[in-house]
N, C-alpha and C. Protein backbone atom coordinates (compact mmCIF):
# COMPACT_ATOMS: atom_id res chain seq x y z
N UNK A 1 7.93 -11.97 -1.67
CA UNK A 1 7.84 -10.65 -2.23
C UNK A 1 8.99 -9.78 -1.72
N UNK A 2 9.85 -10.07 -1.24
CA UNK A 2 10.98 -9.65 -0.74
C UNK A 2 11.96 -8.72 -1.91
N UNK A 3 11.98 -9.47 -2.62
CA UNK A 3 12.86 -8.23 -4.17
C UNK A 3 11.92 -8.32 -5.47
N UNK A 4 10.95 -7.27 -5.09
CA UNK A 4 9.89 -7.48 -6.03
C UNK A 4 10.14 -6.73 -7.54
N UNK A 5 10.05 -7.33 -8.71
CA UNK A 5 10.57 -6.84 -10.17
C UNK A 5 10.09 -5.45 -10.13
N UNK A 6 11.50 -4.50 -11.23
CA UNK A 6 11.25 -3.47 -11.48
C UNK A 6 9.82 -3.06 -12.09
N UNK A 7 9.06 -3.72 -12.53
CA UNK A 7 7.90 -3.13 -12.83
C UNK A 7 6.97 -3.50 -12.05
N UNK A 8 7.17 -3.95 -10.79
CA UNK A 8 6.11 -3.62 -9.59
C UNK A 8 6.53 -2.41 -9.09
N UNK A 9 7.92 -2.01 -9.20
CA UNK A 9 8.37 -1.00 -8.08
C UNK A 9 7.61 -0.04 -9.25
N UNK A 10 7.68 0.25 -10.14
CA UNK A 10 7.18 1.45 -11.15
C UNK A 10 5.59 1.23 -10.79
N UNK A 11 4.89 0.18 -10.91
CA UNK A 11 3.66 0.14 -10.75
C UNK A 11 2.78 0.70 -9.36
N UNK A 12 4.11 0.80 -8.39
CA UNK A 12 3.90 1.12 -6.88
C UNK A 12 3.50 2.40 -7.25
N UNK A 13 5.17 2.90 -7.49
CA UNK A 13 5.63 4.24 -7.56
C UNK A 13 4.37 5.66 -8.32
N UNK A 14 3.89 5.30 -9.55
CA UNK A 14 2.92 5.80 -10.58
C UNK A 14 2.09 5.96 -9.58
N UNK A 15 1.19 4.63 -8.70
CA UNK A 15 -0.04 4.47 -8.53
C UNK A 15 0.17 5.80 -6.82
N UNK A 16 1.55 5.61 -6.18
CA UNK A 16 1.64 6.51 -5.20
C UNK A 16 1.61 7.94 -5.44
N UNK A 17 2.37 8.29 -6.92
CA UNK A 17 2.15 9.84 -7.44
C UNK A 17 0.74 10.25 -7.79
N UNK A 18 -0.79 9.46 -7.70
CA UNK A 18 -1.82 9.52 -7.83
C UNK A 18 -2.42 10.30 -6.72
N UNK A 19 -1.83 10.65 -5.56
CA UNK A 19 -2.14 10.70 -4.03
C UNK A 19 -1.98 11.76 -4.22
N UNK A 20 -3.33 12.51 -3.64
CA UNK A 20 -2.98 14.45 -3.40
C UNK A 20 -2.44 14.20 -2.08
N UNK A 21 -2.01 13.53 -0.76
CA UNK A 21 -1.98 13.64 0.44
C UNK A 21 -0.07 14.05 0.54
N UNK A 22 -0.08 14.82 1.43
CA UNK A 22 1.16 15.30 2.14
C UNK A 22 2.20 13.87 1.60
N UNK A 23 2.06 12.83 2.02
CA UNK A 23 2.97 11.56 2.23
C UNK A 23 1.98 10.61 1.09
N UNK A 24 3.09 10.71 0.11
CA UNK A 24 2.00 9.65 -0.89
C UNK A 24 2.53 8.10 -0.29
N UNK A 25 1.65 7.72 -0.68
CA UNK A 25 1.79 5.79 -0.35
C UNK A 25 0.53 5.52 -1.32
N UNK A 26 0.83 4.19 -1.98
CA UNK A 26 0.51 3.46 -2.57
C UNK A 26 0.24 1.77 -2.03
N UNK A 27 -0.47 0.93 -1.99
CA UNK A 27 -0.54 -0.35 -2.08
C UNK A 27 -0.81 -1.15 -3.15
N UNK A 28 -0.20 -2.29 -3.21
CA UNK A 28 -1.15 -3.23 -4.10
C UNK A 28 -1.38 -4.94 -3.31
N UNK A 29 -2.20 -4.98 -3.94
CA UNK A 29 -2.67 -6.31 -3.54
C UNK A 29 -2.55 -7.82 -4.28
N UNK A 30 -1.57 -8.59 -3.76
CA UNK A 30 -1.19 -10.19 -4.18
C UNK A 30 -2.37 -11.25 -3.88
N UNK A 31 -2.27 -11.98 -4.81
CA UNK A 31 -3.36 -13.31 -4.74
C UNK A 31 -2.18 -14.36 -4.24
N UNK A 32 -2.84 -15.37 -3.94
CA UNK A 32 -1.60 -16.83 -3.63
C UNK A 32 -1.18 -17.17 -4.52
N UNK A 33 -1.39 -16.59 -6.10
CA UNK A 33 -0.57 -16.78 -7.30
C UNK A 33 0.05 -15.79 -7.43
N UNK A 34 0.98 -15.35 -6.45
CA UNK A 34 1.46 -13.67 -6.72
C UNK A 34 1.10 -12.52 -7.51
N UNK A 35 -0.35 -12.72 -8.17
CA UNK A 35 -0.57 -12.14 -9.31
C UNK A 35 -1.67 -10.61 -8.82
N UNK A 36 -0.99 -9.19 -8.93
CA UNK A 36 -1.46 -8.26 -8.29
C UNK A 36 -3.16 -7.98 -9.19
N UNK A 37 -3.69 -8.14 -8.22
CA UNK A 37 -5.28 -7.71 -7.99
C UNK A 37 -5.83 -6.29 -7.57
N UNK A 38 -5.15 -5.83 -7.43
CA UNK A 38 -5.91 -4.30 -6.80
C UNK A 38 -4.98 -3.25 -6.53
N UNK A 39 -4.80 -2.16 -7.23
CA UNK A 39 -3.83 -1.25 -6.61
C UNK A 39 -4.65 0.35 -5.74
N UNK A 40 -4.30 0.64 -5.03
CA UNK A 40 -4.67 1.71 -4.55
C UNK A 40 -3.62 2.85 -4.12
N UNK A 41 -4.01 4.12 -3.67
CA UNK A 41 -3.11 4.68 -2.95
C UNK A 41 -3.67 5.66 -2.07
N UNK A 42 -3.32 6.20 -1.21
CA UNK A 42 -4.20 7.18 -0.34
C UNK A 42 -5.13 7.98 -0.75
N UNK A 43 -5.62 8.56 0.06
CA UNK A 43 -6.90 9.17 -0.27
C UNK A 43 -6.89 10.26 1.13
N UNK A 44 -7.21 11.92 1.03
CA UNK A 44 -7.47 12.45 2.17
C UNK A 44 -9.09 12.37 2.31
N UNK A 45 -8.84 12.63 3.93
CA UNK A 45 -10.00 12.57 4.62
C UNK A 45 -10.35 14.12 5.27
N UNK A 46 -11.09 14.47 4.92
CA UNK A 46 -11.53 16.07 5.97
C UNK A 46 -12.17 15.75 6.93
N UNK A 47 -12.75 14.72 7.87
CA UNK A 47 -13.27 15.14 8.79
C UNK A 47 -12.29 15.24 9.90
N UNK A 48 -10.69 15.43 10.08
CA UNK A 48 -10.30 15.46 10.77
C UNK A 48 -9.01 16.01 10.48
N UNK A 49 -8.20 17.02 10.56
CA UNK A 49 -6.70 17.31 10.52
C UNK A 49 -5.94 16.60 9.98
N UNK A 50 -5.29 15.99 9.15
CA UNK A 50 -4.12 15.45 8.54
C UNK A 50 -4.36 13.84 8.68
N UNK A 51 -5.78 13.23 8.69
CA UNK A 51 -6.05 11.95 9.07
C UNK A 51 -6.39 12.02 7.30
N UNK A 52 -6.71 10.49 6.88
CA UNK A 52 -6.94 10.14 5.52
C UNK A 52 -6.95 8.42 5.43
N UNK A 53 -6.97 8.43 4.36
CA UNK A 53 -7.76 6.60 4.33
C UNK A 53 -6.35 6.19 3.91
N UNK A 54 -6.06 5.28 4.65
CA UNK A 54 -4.66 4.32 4.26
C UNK A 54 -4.77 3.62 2.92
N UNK A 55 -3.87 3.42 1.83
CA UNK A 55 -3.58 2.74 1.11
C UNK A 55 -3.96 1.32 1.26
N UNK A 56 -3.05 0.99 2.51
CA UNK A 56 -3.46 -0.52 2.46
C UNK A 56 -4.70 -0.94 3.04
N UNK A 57 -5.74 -0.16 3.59
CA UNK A 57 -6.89 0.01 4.21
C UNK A 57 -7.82 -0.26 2.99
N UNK A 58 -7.52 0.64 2.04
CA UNK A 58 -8.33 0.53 0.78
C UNK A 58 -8.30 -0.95 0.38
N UNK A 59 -7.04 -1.28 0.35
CA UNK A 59 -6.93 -2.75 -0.25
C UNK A 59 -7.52 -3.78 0.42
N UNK A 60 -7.43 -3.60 1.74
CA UNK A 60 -8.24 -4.54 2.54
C UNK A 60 -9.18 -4.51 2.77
N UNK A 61 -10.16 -3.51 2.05
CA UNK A 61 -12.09 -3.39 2.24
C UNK A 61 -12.11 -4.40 0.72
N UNK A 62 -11.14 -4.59 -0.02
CA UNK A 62 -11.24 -5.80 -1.31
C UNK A 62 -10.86 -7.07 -1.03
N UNK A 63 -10.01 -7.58 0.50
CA UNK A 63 -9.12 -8.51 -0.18
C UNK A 63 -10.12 -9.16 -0.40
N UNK A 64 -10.80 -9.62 0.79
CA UNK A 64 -11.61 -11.08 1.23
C UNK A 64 -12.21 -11.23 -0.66
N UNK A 65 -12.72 -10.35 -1.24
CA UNK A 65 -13.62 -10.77 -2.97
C UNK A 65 -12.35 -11.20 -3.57
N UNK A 66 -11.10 -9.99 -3.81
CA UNK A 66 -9.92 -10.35 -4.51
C UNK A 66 -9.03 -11.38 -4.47
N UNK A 67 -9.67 -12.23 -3.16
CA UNK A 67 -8.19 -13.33 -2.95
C UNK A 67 -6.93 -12.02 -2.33
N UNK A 68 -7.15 -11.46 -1.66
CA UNK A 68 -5.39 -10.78 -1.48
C UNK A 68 -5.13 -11.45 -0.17
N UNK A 69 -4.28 -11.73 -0.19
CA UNK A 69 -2.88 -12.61 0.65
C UNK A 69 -2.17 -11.73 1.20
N UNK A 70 -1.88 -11.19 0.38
CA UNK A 70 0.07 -10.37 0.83
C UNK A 70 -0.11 -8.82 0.06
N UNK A 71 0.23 -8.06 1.19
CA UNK A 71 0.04 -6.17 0.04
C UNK A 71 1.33 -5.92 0.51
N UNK A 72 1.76 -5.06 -0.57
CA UNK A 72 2.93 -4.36 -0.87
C UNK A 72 2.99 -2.94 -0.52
N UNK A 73 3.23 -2.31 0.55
CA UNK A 73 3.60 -0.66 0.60
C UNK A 73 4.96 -0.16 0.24
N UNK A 74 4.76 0.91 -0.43
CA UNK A 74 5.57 1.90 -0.46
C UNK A 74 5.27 3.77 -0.36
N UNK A 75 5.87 4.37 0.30
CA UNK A 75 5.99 5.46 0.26
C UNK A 75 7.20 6.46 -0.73
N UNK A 76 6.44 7.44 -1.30
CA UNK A 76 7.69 8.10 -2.21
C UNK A 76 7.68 9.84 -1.78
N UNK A 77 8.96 10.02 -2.05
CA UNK A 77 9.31 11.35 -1.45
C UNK A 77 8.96 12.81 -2.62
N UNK A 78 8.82 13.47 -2.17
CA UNK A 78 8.80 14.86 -3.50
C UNK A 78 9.50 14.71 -4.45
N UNK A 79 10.95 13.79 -4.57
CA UNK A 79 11.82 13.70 -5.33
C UNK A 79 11.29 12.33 -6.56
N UNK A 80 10.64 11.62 -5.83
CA UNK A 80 10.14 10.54 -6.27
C UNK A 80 11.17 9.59 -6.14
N UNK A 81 12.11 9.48 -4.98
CA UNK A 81 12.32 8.19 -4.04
C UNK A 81 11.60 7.31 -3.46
N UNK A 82 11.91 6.27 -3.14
CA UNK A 82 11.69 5.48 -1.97
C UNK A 82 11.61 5.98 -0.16
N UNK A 83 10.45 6.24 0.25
CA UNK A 83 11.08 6.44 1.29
C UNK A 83 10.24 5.64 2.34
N UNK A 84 10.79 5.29 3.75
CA UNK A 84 10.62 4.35 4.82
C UNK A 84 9.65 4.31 5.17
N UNK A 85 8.48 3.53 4.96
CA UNK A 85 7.18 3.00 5.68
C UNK A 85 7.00 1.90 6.30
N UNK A 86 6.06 1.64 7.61
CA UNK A 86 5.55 0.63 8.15
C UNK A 86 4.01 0.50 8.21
N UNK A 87 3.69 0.17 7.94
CA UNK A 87 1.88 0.28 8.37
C UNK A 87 1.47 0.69 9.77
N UNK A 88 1.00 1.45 10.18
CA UNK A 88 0.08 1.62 11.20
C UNK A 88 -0.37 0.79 12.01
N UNK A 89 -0.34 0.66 13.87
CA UNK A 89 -1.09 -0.59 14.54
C UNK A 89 -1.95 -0.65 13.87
N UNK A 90 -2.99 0.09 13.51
CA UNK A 90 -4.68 -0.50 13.33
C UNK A 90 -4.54 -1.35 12.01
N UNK A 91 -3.75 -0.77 11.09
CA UNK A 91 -3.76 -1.51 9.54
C UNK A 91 -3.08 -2.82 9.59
N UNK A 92 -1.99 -2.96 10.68
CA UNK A 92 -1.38 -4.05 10.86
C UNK A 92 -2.21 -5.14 11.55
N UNK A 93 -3.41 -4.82 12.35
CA UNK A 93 -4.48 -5.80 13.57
C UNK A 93 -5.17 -5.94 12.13
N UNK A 94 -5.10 -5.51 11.59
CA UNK A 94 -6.72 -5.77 10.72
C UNK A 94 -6.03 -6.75 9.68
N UNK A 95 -4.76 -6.46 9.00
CA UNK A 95 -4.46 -7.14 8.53
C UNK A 95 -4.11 -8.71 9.05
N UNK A 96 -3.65 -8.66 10.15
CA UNK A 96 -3.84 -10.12 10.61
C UNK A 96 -4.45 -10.72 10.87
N UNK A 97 -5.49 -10.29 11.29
CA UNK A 97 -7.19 -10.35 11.66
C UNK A 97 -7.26 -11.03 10.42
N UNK A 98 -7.34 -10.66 9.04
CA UNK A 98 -7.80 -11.15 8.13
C UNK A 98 -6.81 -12.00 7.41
N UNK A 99 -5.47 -12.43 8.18
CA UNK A 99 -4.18 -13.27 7.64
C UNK A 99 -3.52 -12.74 6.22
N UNK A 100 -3.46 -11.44 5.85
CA UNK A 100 -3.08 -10.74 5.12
C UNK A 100 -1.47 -10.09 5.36
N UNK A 101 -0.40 -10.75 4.89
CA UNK A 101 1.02 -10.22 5.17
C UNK A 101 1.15 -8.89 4.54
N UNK A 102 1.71 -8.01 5.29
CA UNK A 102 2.10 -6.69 4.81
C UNK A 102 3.33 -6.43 4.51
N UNK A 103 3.90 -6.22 3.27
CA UNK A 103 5.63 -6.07 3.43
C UNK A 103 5.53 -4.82 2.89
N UNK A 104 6.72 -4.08 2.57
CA UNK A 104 7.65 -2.84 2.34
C UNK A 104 8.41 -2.81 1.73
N UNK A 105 8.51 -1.54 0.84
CA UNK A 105 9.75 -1.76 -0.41
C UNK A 105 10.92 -0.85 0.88
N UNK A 106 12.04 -1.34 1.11
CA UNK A 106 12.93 -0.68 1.67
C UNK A 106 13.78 0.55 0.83
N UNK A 107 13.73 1.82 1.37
CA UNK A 107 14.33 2.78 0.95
C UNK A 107 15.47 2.50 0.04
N UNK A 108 15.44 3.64 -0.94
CA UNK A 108 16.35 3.84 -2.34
C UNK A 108 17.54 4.65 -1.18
């Protein structure tokens, strides 16, 4: 998933402009047939200051039913760029926990 086709990056991008949160991010979720199963994108949370449900968090309360393997993040800017994300320790333990690869669209 390393140079993933222009119409995943649009499919990212759309599903991240869905996000009322400060920093939109989007995920989606790959089967072992590369074939995307689940898209999500953030979600805020009020019980706490600027905390909210991760994208790829969402995806991973599905993989284990969906078959997901491998999720795709991206973050986009006000401009509707690309801009630089990594997942979070906790999203990254959980994801390995459950052998789920996390990659990143690298900045426009």
């Amino acid at each position: 998933m390393a140079n993933p086709d222009k119409s995943t990056i649009e499919r990212l991008r759309n599903k991240a402009k869905q996000s009322t949160c400060k920093f939109r991010i989007s995920a989606l979720g790959f089967n072992k047939s590369g074939i995307c199963v689940i898209a999500r994108s953030n979600k805020q949370q009020f019980s706490r200051k600027g905390g909210g449900f991760h994208a790829e968090r969402l995806v991973m309360q599905e993989a284990r039913s969906r078959g997901v393997c491998r999720i795709l993040i991206c973050r986009i800017g006000k401009g509707g760029a690309m801009r630089p994300i990594d997942p979070c320790p906790q999203c990254q333990s959980i994801a390995d926990k459950l052998g789920i690869i996390i990659d990143t669209i690298p900045e426009e």
